[in-house]
Protein backbone atom coordinates (compact mmCIF):
# COMPACT_ATOMS: atom_id res chain seq x y z
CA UNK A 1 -12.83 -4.31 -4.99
CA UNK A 2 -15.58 -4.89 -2.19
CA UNK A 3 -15.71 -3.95 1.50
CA UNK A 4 -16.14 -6.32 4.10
CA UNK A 5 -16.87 -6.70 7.49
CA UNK A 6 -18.14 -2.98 7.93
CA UNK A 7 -21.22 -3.90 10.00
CA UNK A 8 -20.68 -2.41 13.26
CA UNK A 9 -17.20 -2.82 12.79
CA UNK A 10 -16.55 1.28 12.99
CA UNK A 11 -17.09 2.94 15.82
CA UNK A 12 -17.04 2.64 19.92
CA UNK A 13 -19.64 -0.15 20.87
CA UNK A 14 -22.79 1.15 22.12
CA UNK A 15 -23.53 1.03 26.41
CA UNK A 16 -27.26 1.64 25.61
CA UNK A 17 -29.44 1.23 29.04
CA UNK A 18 -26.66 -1.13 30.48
CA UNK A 19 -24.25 1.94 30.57
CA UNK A 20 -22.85 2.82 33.99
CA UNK A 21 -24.09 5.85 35.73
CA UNK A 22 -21.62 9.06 35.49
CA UNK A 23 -20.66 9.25 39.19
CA UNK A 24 -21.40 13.11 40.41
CA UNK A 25 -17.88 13.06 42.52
CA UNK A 26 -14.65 11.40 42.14
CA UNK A 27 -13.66 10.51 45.76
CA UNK A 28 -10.33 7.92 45.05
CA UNK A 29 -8.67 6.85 42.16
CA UNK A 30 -9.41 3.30 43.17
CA UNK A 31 -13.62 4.79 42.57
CA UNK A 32 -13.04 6.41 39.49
CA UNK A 33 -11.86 3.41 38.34
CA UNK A 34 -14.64 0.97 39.78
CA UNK A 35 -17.07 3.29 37.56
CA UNK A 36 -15.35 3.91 34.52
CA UNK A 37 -17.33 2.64 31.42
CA UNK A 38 -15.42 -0.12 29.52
CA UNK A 39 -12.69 1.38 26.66
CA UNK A 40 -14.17 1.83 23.67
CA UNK A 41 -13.67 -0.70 20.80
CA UNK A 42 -12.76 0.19 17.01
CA UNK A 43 -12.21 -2.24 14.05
CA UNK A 44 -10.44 -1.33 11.24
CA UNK A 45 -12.63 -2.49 8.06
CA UNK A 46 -11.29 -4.57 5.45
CA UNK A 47 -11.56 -4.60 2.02
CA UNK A 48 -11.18 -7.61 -0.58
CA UNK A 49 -8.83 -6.18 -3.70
CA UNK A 50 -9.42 -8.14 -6.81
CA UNK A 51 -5.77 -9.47 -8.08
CA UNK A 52 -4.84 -9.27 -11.89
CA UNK A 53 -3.34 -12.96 -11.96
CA UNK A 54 -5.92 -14.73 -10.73
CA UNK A 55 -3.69 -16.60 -8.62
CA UNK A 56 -2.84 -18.89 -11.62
CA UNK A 57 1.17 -17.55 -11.55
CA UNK A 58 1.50 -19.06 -7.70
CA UNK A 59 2.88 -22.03 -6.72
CA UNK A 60 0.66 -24.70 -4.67
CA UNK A 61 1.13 -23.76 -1.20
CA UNK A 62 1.08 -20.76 -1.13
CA UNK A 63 -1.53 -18.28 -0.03
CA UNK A 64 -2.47 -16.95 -3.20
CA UNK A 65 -2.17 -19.90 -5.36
CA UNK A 66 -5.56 -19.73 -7.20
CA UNK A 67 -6.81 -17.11 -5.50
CA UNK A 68 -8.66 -14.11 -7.30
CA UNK A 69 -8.46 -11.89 -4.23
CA UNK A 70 -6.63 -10.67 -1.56
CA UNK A 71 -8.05 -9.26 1.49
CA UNK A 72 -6.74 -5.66 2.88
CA UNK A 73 -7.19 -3.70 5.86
CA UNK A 74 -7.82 0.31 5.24
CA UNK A 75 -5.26 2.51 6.19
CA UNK A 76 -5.02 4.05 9.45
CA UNK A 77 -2.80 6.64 11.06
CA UNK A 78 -0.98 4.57 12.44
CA UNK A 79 -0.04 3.21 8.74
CA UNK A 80 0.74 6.86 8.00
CA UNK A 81 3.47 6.71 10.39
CA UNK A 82 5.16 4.33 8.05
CA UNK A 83 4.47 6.21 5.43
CA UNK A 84 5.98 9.38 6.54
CA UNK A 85 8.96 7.70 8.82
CA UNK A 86 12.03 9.86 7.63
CA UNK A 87 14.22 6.35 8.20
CA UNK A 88 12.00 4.37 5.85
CA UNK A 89 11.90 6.92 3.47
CA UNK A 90 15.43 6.91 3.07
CA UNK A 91 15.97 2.98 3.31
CA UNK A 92 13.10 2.74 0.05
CA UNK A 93 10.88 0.43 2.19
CA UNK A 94 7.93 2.66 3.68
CA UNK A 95 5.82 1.75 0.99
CA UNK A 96 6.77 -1.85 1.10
CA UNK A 97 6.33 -1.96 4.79
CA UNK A 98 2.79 0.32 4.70
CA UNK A 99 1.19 -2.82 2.40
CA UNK A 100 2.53 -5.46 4.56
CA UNK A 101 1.45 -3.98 7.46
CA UNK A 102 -2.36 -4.04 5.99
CA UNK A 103 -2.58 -7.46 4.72
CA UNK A 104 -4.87 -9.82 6.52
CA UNK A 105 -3.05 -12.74 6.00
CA UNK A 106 0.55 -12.27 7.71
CA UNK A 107 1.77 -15.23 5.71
CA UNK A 108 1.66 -13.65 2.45
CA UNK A 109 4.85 -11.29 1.93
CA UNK A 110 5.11 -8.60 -0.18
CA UNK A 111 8.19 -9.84 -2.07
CA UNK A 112 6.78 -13.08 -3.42
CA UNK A 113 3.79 -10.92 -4.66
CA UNK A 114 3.55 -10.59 -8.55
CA UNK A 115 4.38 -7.04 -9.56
CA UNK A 116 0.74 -6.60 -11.13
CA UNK A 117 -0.76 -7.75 -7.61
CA UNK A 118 1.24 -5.12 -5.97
CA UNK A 119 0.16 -2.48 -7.81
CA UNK A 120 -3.67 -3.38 -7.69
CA UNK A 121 -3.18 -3.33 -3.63
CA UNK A 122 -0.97 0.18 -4.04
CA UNK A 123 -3.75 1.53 -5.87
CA UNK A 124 -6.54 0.12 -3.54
CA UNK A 125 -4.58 1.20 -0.12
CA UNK A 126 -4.50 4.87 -1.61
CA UNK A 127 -8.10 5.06 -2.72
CA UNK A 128 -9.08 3.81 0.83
CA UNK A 129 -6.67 6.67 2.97
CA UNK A 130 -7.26 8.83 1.07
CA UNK A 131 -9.96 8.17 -1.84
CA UNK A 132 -9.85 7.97 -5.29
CA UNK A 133 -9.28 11.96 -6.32
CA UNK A 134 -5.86 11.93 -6.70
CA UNK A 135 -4.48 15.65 -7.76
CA UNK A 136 -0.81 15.85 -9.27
CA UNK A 137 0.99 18.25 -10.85
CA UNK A 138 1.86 16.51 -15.21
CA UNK A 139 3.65 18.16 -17.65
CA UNK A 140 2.37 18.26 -20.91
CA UNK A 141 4.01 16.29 -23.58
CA UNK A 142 3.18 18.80 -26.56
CA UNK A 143 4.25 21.83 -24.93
CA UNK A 144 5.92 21.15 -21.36
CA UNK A 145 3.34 23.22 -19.52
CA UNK A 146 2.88 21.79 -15.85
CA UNK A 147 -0.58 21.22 -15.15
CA UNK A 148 -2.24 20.28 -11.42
CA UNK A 149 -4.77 17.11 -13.53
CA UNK A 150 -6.96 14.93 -11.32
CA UNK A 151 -6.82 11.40 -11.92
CA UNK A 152 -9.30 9.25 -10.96
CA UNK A 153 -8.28 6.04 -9.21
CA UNK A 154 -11.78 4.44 -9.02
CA UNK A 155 -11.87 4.34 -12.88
CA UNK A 156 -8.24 1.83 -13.38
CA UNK A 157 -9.45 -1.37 -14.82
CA UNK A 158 -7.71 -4.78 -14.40
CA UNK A 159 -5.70 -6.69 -17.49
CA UNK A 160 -6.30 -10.06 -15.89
CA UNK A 161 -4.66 -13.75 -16.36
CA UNK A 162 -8.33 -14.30 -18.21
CA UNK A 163 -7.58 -11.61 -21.12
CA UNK A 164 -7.13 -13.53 -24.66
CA UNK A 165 -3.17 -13.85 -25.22
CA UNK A 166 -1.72 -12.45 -28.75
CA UNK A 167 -0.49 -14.25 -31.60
CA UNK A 168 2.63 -15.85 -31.33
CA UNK A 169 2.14 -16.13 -27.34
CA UNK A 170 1.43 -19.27 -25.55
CA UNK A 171 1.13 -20.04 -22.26
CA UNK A 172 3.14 -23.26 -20.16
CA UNK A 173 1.54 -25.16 -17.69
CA UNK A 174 4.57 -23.82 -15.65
CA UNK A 175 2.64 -20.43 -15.05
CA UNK A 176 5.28 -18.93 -17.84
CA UNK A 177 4.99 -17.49 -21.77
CA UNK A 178 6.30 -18.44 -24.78
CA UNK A 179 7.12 -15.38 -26.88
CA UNK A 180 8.54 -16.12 -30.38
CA UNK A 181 10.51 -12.98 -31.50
CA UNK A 182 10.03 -12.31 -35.24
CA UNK A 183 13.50 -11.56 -36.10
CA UNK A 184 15.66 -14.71 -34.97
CA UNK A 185 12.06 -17.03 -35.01
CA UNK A 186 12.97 -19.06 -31.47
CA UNK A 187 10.46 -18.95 -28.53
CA UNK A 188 11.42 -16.61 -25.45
CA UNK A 189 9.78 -18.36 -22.41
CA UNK A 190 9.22 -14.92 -19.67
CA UNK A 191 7.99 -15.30 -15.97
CA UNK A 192 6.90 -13.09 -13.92
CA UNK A 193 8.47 -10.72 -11.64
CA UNK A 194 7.69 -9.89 -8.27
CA UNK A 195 8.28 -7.90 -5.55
CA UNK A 196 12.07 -9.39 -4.95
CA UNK A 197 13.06 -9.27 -8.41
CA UNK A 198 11.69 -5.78 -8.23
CA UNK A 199 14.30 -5.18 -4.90
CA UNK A 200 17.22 -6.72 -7.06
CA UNK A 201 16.92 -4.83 -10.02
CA UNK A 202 16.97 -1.52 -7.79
CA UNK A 203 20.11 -2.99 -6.17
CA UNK A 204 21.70 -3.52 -9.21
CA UNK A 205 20.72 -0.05 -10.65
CA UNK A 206 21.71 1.43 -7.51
CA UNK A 207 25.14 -0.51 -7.71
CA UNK A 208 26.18 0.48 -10.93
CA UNK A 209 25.78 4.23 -10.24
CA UNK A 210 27.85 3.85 -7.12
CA UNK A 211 30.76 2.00 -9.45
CA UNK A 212 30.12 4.99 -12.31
CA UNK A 213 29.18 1.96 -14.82
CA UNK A 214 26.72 2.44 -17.97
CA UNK A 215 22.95 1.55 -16.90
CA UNK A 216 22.13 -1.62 -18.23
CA UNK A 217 18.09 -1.61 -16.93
CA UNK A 218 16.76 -3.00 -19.97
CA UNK A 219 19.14 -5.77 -20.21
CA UNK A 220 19.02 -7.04 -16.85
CA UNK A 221 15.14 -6.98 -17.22
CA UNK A 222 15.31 -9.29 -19.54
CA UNK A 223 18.18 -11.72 -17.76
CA UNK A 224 15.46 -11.38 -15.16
CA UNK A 225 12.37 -12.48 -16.53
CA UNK A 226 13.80 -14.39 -19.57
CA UNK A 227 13.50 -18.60 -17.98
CA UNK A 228 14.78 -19.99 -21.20
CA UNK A 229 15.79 -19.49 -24.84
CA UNK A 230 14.25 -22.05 -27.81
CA UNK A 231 14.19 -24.66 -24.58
CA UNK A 232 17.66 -23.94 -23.30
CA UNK A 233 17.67 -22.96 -19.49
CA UNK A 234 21.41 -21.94 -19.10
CA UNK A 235 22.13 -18.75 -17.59
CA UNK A 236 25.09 -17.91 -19.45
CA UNK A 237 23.48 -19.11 -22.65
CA UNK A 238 20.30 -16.69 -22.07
CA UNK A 239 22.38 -13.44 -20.90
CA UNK A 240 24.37 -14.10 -24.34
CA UNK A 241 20.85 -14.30 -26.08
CA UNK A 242 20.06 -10.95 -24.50
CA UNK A 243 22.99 -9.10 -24.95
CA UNK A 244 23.32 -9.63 -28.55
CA UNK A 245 19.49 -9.98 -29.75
CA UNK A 246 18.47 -8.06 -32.41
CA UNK A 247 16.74 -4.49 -31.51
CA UNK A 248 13.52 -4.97 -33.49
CA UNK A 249 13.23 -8.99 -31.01
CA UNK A 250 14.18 -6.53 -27.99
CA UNK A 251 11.56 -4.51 -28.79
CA UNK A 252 9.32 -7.06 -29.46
CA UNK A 253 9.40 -8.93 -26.59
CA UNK A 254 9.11 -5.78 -24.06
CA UNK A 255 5.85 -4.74 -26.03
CA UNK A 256 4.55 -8.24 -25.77
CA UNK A 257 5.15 -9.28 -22.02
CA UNK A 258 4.13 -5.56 -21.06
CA UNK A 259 0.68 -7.25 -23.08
CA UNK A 260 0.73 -10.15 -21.44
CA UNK A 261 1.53 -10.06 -18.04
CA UNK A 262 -1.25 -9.52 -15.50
CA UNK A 263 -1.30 -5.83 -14.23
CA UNK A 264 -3.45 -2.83 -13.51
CA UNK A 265 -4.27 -0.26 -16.60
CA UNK A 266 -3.20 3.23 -15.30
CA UNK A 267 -3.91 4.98 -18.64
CA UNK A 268 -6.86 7.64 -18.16
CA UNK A 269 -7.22 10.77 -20.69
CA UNK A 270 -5.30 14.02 -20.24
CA UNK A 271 -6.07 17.34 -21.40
CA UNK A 272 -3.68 20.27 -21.59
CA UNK A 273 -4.89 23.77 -20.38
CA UNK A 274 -2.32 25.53 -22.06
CA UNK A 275 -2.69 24.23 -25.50
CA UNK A 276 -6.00 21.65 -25.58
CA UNK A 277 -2.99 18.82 -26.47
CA UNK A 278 -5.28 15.76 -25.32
CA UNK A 279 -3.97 12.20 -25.53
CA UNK A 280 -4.11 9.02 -22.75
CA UNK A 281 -1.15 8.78 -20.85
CA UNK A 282 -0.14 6.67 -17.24
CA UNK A 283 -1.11 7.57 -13.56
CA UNK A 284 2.32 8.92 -12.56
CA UNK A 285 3.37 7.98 -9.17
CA UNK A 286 4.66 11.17 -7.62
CA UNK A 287 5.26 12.00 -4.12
CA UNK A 288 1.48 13.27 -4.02
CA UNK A 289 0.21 9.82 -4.43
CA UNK A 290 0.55 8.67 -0.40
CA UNK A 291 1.70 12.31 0.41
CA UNK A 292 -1.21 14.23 -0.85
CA UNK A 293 -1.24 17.63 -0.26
């Protein structure tokens, strides 16, 4: 990440000498406002956030499409507005509305973002409200004491489009991945998700809990990411693939696109005060990430 256009972009412009004089009376209001200094300008600076895919998973046309960075306002108060608006809140969207509201280019939208890109700007909005300390309360995985660990935000590295692919993995010119799955030996060919296909999967979550049905998250991850099985596009034919694949291919190809796919590396070292248990585990997003205390 780098900052830009910080040079006297902070701050109210300087009068110097060619200030008006402070008048020693105010006779009329029609005076007061004769000799009034001109308001006082501020510019938000920007920042340019460095995205995982490289651009390489966009189509031609749009915004992104081969571009390695993205270029963010920092947050204001007036973003934390959004962020603490009671109706967005409840609607899910605050945080979805906060980054749209900061991106430079209003012809980018957050939905056709690639999920990795959205995280690198969640993680760059935060560190520039409110820096990269970011204190949250973890509970230990050895012995389920709660501890208040600080994370360090500056320190998440990038798993970018460049990265060497594993065996068995090869990518299309179609911006997709072949995965062969050991088990049943055909190639899987993934996409990958962005901020709508986030949205639906929610919806769908959100649906089946209202109807009292089973959660089927895993499953209609894969229906969602999954373009074709050993070359056959058919919707029907790949849902049947994915219901009835084999759990050492499911697990397979979860492992492998989590490898894969462009994203940002929230794993940092823990330490347990309670018991010196010490192992890596992920940035959790909890409430104190954009509502720190």
């Amino acid at each position: 990440m780098s900052i830009r256009n910080n040079d006297e972009r902070v701050g109210a412009r300087d009068m110097g000498e060619n200030a008006p004089p402070i008048p020693e009376t105010i006779q009329t209001t029609e005076t007061a406002t004769e000799n009034a200094p001109p308001p006082m300008t501020f510019t938000t600076p920007t920042e340019l956030v460095d995205l995982p895919t490289r651009g390489r998973f966009y189509p031609q046309g749009h915004a992104l499409h081969n571009q390695e960075t993205i270029e963010i306002r920092y947050m204001t108060a007036k973003d934390e507005d959004i962020l603490t608006s009671k109706s967005l809140l409840k609607k899910g969207v605050a945080i979805d509305r906060f980054l749209q509201n900061i991106i430079i280019n209003k012809s980018i939208q957050v939905d056709d973002l690639m999920l990795g890109d959205k995280n690198a700007l969640v993680v760059a909005s935060r560190i520039t409200g409110y820096g990269s300390d970011y204190e949250t309360s973890v509970a230990c995985p050895n012995c389920g004491t709660s501890n208040d660990h600080q994370f360090d935000l500056d320190a998440v590295e990038l798993k970018s489009a460049d990265d060497e692919l594993p065996e068995f993995v090869e990518a299309t010119a179609d911006g997709t991945f072949l995965i062969t799955v050991p088990r049943m030996n055909v190639p899987v060919e993934c996409r990958l998700l962005t901020g709508k296909d986030e949205k639906a999967l929610a919806q769908l979550e959100k649906n089946r809990k209202r109807l009292k049905l089973p959660e089927t998250l895993m499953t209609d991850q894969f229906k969602r990411f999954v373009v074709s099985v050993n070359g056959v596009k058919d919707a029907p034919y790949i849902a049947s693939f994915v219901d009835n694949m084999p759990a050492i291919d499911s697990r397979y190809l979860r492992k492998i696109y989590q490898q894969v796919v462009p994203n940002v590396d929230m794993k940092q070292e823990f330490a347990c005060r309670e018991c010196d248990f010490e192992q890596q585990m992920e940035v959790p997003f909890t409430s104190d990430f954009f509502w720190p205390k």
